[in-house]
Protein backbone atom coordinates (compact mmCIF):
# COMPACT_ATOMS: atom_id res chain seq x y z
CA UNK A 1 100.00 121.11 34.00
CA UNK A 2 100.41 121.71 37.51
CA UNK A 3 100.42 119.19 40.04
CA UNK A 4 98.12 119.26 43.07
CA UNK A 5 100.08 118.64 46.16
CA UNK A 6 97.05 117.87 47.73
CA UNK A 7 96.20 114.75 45.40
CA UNK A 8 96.44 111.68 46.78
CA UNK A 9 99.55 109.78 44.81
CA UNK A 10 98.63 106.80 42.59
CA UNK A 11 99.16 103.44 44.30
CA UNK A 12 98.78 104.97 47.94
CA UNK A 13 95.38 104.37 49.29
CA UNK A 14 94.88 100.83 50.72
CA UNK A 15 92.39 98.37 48.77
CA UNK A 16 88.83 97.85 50.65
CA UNK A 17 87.80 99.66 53.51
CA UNK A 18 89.98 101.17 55.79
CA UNK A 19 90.43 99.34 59.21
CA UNK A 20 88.38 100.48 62.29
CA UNK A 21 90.90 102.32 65.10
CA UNK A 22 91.79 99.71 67.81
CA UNK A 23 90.63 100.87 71.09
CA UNK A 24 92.99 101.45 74.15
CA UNK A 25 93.81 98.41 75.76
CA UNK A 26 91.70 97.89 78.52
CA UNK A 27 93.35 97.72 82.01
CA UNK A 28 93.31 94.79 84.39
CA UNK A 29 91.04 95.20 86.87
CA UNK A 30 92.73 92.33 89.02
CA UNK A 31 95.91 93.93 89.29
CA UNK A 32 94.59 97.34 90.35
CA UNK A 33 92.09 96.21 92.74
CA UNK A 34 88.62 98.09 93.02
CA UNK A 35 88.13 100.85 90.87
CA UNK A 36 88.87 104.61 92.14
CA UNK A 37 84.82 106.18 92.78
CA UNK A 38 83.63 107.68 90.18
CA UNK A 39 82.68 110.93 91.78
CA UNK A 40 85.25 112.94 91.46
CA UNK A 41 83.83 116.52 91.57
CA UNK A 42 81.23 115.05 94.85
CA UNK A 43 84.62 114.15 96.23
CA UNK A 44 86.31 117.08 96.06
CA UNK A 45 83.42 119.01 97.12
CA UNK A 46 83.36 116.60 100.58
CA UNK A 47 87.09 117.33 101.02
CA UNK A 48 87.03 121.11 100.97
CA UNK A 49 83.67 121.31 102.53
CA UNK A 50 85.25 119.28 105.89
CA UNK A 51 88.40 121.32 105.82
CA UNK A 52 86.07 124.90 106.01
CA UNK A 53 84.51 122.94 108.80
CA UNK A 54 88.29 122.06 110.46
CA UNK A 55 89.20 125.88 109.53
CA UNK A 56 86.69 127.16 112.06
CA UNK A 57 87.06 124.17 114.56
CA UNK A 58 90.93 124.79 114.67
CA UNK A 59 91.03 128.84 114.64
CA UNK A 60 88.05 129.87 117.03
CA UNK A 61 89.04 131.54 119.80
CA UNK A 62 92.84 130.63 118.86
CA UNK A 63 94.49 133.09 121.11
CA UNK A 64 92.58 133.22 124.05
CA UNK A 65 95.17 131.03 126.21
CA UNK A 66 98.56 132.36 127.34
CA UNK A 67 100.51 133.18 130.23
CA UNK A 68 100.09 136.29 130.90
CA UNK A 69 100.67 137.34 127.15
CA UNK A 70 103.81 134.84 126.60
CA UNK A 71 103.28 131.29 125.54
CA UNK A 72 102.70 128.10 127.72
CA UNK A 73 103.96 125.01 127.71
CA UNK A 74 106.84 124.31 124.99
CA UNK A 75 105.74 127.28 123.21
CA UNK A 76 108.11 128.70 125.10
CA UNK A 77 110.80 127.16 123.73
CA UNK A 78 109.69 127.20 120.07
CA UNK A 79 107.90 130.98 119.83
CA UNK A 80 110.35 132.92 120.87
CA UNK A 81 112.69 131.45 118.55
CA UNK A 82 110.48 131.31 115.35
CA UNK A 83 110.51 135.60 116.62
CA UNK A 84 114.03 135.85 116.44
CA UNK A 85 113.96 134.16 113.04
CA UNK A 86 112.00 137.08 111.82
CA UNK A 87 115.24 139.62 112.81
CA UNK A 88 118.03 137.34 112.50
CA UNK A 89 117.50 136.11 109.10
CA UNK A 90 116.14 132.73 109.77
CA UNK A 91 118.18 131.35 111.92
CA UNK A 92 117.78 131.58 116.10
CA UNK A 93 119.56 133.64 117.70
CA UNK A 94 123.17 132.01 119.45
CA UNK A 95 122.16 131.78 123.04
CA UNK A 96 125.96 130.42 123.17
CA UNK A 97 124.90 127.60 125.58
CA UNK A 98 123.31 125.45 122.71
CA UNK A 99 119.81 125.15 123.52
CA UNK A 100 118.48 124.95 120.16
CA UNK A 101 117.55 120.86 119.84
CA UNK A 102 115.44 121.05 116.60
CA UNK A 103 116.01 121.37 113.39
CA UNK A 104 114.83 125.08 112.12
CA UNK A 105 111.65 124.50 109.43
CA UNK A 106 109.16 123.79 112.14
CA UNK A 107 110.17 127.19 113.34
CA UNK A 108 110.45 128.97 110.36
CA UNK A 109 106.61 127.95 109.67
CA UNK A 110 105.67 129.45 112.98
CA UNK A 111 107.38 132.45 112.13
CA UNK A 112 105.35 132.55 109.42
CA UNK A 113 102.43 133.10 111.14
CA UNK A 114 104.18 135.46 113.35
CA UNK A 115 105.11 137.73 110.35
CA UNK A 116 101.17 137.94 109.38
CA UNK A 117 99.73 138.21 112.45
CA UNK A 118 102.08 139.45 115.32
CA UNK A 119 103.36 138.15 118.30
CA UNK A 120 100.55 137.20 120.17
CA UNK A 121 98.36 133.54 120.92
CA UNK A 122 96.98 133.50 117.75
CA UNK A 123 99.99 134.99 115.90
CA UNK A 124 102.25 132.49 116.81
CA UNK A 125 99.81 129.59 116.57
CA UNK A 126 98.55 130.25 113.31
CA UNK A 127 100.56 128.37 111.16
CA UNK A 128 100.19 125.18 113.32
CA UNK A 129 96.29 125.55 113.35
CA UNK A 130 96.33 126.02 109.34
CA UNK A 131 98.24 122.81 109.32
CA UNK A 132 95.83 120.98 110.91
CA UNK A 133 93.40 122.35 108.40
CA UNK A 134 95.81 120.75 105.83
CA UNK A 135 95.73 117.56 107.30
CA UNK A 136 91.49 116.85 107.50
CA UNK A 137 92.19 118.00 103.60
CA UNK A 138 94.68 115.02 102.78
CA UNK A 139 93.16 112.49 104.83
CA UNK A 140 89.77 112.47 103.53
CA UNK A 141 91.40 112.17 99.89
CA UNK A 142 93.96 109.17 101.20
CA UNK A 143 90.87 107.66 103.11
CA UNK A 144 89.00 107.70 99.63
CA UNK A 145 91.91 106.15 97.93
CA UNK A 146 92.62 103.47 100.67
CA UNK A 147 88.47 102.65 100.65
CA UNK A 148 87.28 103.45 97.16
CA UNK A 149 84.52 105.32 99.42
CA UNK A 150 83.93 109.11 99.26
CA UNK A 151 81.67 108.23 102.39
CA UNK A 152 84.25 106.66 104.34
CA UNK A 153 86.70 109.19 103.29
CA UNK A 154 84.62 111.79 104.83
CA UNK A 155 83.87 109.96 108.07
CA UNK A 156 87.77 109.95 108.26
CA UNK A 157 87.91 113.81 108.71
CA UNK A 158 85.28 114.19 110.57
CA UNK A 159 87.13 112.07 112.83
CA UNK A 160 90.15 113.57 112.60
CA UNK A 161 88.47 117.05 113.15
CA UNK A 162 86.97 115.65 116.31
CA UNK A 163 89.86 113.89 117.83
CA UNK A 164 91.18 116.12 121.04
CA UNK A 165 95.09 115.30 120.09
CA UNK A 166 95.02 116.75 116.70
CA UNK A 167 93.27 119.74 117.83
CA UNK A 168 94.95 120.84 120.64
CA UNK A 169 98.18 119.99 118.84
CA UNK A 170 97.44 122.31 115.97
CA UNK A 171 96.33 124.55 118.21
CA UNK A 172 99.84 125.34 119.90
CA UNK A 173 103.26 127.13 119.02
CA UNK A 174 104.75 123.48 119.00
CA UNK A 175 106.59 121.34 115.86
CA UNK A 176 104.37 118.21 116.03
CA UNK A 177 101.71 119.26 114.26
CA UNK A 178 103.88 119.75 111.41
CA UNK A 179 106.02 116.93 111.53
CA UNK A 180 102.02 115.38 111.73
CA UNK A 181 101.47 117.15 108.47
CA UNK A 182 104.72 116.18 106.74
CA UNK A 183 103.79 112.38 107.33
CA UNK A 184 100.58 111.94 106.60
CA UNK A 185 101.73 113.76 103.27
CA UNK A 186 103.93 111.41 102.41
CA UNK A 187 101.48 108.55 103.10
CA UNK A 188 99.30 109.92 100.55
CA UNK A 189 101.93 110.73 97.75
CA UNK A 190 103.04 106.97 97.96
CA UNK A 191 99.61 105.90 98.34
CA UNK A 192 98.95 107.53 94.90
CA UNK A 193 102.36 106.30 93.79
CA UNK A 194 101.12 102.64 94.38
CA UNK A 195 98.17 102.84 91.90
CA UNK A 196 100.26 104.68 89.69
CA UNK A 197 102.65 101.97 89.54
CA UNK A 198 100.14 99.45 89.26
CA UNK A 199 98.14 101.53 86.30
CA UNK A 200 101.39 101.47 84.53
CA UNK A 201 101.35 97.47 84.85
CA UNK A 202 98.40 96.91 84.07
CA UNK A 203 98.77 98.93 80.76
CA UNK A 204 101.61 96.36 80.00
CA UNK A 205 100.07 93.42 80.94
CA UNK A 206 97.30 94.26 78.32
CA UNK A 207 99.36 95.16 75.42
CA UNK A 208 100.73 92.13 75.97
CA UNK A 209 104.23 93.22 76.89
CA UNK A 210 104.85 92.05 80.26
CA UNK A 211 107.14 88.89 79.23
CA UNK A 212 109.53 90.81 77.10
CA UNK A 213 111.96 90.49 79.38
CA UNK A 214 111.90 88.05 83.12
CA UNK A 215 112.35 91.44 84.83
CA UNK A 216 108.97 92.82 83.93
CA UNK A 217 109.16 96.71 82.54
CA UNK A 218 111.08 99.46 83.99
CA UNK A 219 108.49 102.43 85.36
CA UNK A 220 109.89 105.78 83.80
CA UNK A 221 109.88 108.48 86.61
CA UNK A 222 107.50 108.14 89.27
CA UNK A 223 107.04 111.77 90.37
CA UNK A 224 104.72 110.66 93.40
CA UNK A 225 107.08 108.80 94.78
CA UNK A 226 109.31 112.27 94.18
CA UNK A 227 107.38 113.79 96.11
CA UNK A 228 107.13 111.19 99.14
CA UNK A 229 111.06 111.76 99.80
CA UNK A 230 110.95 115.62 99.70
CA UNK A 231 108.20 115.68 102.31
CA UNK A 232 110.02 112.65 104.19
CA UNK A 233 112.99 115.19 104.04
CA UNK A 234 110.86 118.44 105.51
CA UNK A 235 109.35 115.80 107.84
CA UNK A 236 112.85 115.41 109.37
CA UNK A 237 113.49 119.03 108.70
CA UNK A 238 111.03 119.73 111.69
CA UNK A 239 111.81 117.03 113.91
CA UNK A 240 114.52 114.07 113.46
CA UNK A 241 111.63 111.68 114.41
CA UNK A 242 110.84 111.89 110.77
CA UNK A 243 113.18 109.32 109.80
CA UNK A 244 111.19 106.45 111.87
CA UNK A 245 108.43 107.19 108.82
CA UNK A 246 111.55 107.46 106.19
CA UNK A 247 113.16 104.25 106.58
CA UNK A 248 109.18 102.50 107.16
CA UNK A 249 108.25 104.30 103.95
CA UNK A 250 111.25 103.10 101.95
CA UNK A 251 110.36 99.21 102.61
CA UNK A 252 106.84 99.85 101.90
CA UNK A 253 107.32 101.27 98.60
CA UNK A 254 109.82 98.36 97.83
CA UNK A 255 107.51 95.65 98.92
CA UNK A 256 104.39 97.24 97.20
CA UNK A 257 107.08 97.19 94.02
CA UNK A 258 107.56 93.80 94.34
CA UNK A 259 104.04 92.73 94.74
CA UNK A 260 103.31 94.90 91.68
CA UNK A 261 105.01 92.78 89.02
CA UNK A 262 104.06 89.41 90.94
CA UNK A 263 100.79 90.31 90.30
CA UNK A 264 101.49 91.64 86.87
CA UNK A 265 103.21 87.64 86.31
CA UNK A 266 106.59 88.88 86.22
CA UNK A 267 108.69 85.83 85.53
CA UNK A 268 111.63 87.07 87.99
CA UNK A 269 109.74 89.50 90.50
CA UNK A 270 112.49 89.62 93.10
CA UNK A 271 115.36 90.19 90.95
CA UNK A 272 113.17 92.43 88.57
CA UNK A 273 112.28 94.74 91.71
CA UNK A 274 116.11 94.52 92.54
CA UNK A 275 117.11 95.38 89.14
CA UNK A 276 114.50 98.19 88.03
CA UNK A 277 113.07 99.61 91.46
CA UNK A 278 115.92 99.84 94.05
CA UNK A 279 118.11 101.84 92.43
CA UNK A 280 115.45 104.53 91.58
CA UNK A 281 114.16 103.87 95.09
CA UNK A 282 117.56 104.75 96.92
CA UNK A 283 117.40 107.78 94.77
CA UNK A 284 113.77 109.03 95.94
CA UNK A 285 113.44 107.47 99.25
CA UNK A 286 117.31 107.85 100.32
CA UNK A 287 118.86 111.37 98.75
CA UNK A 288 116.44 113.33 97.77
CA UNK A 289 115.04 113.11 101.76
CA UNK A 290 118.48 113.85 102.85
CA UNK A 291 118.54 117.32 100.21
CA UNK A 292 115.35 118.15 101.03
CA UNK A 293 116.14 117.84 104.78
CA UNK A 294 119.47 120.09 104.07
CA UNK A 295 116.94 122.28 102.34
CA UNK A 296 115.24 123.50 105.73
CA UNK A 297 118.58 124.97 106.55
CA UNK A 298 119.11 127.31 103.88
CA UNK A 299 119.34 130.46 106.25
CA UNK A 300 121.84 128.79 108.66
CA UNK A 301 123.91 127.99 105.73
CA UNK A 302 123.80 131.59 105.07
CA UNK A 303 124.46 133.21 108.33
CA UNK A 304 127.45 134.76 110.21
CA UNK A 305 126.30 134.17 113.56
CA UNK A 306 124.03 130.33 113.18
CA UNK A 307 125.07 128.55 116.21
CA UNK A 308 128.45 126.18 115.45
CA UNK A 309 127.84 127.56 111.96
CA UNK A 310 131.85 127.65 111.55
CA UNK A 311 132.80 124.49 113.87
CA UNK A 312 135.67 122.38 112.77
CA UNK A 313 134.39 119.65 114.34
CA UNK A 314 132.82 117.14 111.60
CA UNK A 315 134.42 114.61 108.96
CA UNK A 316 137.30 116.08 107.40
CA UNK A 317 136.23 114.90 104.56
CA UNK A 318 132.75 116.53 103.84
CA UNK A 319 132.83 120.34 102.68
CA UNK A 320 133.03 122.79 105.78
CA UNK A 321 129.80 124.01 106.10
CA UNK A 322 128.55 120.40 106.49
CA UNK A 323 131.26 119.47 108.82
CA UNK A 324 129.86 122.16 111.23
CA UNK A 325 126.02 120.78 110.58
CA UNK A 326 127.17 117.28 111.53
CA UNK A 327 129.35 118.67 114.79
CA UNK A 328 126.57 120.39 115.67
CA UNK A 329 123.90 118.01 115.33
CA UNK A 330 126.35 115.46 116.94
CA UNK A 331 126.15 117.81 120.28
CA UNK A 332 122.24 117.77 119.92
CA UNK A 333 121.86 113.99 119.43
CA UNK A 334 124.25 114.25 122.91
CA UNK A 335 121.17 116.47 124.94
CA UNK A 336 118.82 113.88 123.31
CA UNK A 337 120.23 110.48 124.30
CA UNK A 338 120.53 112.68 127.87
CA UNK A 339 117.40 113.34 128.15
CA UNK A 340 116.15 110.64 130.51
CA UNK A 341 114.45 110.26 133.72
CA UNK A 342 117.59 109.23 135.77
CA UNK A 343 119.31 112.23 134.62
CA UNK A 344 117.28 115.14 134.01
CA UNK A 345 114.35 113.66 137.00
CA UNK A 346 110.91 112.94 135.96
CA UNK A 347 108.45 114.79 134.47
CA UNK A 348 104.69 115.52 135.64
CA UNK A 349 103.50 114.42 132.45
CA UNK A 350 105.57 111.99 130.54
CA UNK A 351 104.68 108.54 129.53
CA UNK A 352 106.01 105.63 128.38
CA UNK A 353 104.95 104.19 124.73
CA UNK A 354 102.85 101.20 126.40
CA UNK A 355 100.36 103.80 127.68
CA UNK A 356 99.65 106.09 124.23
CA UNK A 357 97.74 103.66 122.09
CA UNK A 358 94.74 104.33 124.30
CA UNK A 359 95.94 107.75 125.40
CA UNK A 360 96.42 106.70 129.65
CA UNK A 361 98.43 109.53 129.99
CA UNK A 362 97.30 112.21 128.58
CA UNK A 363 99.17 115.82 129.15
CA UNK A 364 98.09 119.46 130.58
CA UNK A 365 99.53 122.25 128.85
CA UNK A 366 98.05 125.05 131.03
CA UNK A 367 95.98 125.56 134.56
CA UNK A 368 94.38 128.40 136.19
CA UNK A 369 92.19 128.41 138.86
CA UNK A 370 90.42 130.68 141.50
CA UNK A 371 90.43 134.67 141.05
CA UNK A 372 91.97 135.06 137.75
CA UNK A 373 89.83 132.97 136.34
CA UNK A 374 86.02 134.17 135.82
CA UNK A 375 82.65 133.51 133.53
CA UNK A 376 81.80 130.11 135.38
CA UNK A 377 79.20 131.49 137.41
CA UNK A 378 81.08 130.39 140.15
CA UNK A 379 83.57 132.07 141.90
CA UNK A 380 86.02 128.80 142.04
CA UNK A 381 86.72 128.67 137.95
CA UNK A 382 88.66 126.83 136.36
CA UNK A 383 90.41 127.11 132.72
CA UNK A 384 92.62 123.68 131.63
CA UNK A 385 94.16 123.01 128.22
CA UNK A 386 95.04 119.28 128.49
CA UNK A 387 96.14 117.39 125.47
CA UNK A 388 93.77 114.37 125.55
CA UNK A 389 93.00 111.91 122.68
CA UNK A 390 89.09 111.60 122.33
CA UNK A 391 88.14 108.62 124.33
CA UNK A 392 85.76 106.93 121.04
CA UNK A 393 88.48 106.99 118.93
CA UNK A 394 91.21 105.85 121.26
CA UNK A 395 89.82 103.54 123.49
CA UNK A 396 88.89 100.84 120.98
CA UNK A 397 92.16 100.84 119.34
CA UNK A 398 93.81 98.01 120.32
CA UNK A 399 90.08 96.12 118.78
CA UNK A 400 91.10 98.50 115.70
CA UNK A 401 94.81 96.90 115.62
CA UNK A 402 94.38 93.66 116.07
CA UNK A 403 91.43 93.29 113.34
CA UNK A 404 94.15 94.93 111.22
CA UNK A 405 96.78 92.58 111.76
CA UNK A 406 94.37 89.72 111.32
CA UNK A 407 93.58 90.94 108.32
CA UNK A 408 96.94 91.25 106.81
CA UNK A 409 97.59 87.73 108.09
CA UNK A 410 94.73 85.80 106.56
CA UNK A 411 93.83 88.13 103.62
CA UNK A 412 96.93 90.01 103.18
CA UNK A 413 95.45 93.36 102.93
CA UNK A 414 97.84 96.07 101.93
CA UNK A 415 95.77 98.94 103.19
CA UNK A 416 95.83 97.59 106.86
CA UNK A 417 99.48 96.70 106.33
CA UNK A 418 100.04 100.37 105.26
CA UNK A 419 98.20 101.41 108.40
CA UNK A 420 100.24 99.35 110.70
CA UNK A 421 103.71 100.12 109.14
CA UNK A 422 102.55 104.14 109.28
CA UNK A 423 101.09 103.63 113.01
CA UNK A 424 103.97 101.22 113.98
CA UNK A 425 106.59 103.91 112.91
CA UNK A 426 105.33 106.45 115.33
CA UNK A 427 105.52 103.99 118.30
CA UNK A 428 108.08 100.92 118.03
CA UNK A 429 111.60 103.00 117.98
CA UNK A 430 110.27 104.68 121.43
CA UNK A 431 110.57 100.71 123.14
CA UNK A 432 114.32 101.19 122.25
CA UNK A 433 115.35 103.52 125.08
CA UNK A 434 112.69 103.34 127.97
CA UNK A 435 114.18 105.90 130.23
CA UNK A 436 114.37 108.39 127.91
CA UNK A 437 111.42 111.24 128.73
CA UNK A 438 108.69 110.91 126.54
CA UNK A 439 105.32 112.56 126.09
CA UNK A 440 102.45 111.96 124.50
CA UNK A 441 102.23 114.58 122.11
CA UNK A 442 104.47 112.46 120.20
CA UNK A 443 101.25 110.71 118.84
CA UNK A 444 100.35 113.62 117.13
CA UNK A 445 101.60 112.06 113.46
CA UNK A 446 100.15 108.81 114.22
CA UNK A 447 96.65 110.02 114.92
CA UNK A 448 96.00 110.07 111.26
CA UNK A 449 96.85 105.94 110.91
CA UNK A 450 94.38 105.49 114.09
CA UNK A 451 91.50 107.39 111.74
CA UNK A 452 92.81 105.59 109.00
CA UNK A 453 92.71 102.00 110.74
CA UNK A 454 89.40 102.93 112.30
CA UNK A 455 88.19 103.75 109.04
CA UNK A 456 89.01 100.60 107.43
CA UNK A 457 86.69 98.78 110.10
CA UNK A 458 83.98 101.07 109.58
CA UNK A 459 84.05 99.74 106.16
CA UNK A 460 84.18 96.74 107.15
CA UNK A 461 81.09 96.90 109.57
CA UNK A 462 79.08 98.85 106.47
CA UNK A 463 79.66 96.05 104.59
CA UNK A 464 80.06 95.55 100.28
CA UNK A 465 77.90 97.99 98.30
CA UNK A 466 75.93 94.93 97.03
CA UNK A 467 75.28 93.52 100.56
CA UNK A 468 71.80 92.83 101.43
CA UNK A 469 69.56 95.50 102.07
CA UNK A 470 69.03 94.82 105.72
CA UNK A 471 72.78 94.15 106.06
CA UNK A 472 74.15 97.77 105.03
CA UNK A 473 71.70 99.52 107.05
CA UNK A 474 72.40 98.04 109.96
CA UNK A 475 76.14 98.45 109.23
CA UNK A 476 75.16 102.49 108.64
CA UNK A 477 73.71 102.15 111.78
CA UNK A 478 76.51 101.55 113.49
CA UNK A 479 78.39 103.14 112.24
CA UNK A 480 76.83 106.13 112.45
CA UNK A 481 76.41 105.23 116.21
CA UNK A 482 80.09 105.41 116.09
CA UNK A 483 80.73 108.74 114.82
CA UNK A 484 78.05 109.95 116.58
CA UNK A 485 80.07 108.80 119.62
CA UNK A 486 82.91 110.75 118.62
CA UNK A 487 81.59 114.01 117.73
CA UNK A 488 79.53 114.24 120.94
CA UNK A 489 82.73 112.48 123.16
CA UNK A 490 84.54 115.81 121.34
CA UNK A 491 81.84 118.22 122.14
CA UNK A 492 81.72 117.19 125.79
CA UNK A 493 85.77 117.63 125.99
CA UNK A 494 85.95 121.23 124.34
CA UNK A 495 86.14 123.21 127.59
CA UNK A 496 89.12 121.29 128.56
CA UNK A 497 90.81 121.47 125.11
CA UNK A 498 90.17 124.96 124.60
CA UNK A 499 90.59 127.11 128.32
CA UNK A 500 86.82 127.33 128.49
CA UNK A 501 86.55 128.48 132.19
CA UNK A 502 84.37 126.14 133.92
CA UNK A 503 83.31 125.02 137.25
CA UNK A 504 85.85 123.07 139.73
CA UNK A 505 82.63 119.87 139.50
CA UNK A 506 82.85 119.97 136.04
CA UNK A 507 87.00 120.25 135.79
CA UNK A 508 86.32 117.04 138.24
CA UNK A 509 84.02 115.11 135.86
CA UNK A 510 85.91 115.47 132.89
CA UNK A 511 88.83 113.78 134.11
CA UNK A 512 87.95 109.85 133.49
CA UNK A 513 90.91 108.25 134.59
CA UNK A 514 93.18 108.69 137.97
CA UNK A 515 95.74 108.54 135.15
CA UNK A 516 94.60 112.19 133.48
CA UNK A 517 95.30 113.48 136.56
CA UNK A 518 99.01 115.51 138.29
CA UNK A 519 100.82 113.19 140.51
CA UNK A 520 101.45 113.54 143.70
């Protein structure tokens, strides 16, 4: 008789009913803090829906200021080589005096824009303005995570889309509006690393695991945290100001580890971070920048011709290509730490760090007056593009900073100490060397912790979701007074940000402060 493979074997099935499945094991809400919203597609929809409005806020009317067909400003230094990319296979042209100060992937993304659209104002600003489109993308998704608010993550692009730094920035030929981009990136990939982390506790904590050893559990790859150090490493791949945000970034993620398994009762938390997290972390926050920064230099590494490309200048004992990278970036960091005021004389329009928080000195990138400028309805026009950080949003920052430090003193709040650290990284370093020139388009990547920070008081002001009645709408009150402020603030500035010609009385009222005005 043939068996039936198929039967059940005598002896196998278990006596009584068979057991109900155990559910997942819930997570702990205390360790993760307040739960993600629950809106995801709504949230999405917000996101995109405020970067379409930041696509035709940054591109309108993109090209209408130049010099006479050639770029102003420091487009001038930056266009013209992101043009010579395009026929010299990536790299700048030699000029054989070493003029060439940056590294090359800030370029190579103008060029970029260059390639699809020609060499004209909008051509070579392009790829800057679609950047800043980028940016009102991430930060109303970080502002969501930091706030648990798809509201308050949406008042954080509009802000962004109305503040007069970002949009002139993104509006020019320049690097900072992609070393801007790079940043706030990373913020948000070790943002979502954070909860990742923390899910990943929690999970142990409630399958009962987290004593099985005084060091707590080790993580498994953390592919967010991946991600922070590549765009760390691009960051300083378009400017070496990057690596304020690097080493910032690397402590942050270390102390957020630590906190992680203290809250998780680690019985060792220090050692246990020490012991699981800083190895991995001097992998992802220490080499992988410094290969993703190497990275941006693919096509000088390739090249005949790359300035210093075959110097013998570097550590003997590094391979010869990188011995000419460090001998040349040696003579760069040489025009850098000479670049002061006593040397190279001072500047119309630089600043000094004390004066950005508020934006005192703000800087003018182009000015035309009398006949060549006409459509005023005068016959004394004027057409300005200054670079000017929208009063609303700037003025009250120092009330925006100090709430946040209070906060991280009495509550410990690790959103406003991510703020800070993010903000602080864009501004401390510059106290180091006071003559050196500086300008204030140097804000550019820490306009996004100023939304951020001003966010987190807005929340604040709208107060918990099961305040009083009365309460929240009086906090929606003001706050929508306070983004009112700042999209009408905006409005009011957009000749002046944009080369609207206008009348000499209205060039006149739109500059506040003795301090947005030329010396001398």
């Amino acid at each position: 008789m043939p068996v039936d493979d198929r039967a059940p074997t005598p002896g196998s099935r278990p006596l009584g009913p068979e057991p109900p499945l155990s559910p997942a094991p819930p997570v702990t809400p205390a360790l993760l803090g307040a739960p993600p919203p629950t809106d995801r597609v709504r949230g999405w929809v917000v996101a995109i829906g405020l970067a379409l409005v930041a696509l035709v806020v940054r591109f309108v009317d993109l090209g209408r200021v130049t010099d006479g067909g050639t770029p102003v400003f420091d487009e001038k230094h930056y266009v013209p080589q992101a043009w010579q990319m395009l026929r010299n296979g990536g790299v700048e042209d030699n000029p054989g005096f070493e003029l060439i100060v940056h590294p090359p992937l800030g370029k190579q993304l103008i060029a970029i824009g260059e390639l699809l659209f020609g060499y004209d104002g909008f051509g070579w600003r392009a790829s800057a303005a679609f950047t800043g489109v980028l940016a009102v993308l991430i930060i109303v998704r970080v502002a969501r995570r930091l706030t648990r608010s798809t509201l308050l993550g949406a008042v954080a692009g509009v802000l962004l889309i109305c503040d007069g730094l970002s949009h002139v920035q993104s509006r020019m030929g320049m690097l900072d509006a992609f070393a801007a981009l790079f940043v706030l990136a990373a913020f948000a990939t070790l943002v979502r690393d954070r909860d990742d982390v923390r899910e990943r506790m929690a999970l142990v904590v409630a399958q009962g695991r987290i004593g099985d050893t005084p060091y707590g559990p080790r993580l498994g790859w953390r592919w967010w945290r991946l991600a922070t150090g590549v765009l760390l490493g691009l960051g300083c791949a378009v400017k070496w100001s990057g690596l304020y945000w690097l080493a910032a970034f690397a402590v942050l993620a270390v102390l957020w580890d630590l906190t992680a398994r203290r809250s998780a009762g680690v019985e060792r938390p220090v050692k246990g971070t020490i012991v699981r997290d800083l190895a991995p972390a001097l992998w992802a926050l220490a080499l992988v920048p410094v290969l993703a920064y190497l990275s941006g230099w693919w096509a000088w590494f390739g090249s005949e011709t790359a300035i210093d490309r075959y110097a013998t200048g570097g550590p003997s004992f590094l391979p010869g290509a990188l011995r000419a990278l460090v001998f040349y970036s040696g003579h760069v960091l040489d025009f850098h730490a000479g670049l002061t005021t006593a040397v190279s004389g001072e500047h119309p329009w630089e600043s000094k760090p004390w004066t950005w928080p508020m934006g005192l000195r703000p800087m003018l990138y182009y000015f035309a007056s009398g006949e060549q400028v006409v459509g005023c309805g005068t016959n004394d026009c004027v057409s300005a593009v200054m670079l000017v950080g929208t009063p609303a949003l700037w003025w009250p920052a120092f009330g925006v900073l100090g709430f946040a430090i209070w906060r991280v003193a009495t509550r410990h709040d690790w959103r406003y100490a991510a703020v800070l650290v993010g903000y602080g990284a864009g501004i401390v370093p510059w106290f180091l060397n006071i003559d050196r020139q500086m300008y204030f388009f140097y804000m550019a990547p820490v306009v996004p912790f100023l939304v951020l920070g001003t966010v987190l008081v807005m929340g604040e002001i709208l107060g918990r979701a099961d305040a009083p009645r009365e309460r929240r709408q009086t906090g929606i009150l003001l706050v929508g007074l306070w983004v009112g402020l700042v999209v009408a603030n905006f409005a009011w500035m957009w000749p002046i940000m944009n080369g609207l010609p206008i009348t000499q009385e209205m060039w006149d009222a739109q500059l506040w402060l003795p301090s947005w005005r030329a010396k001398g």
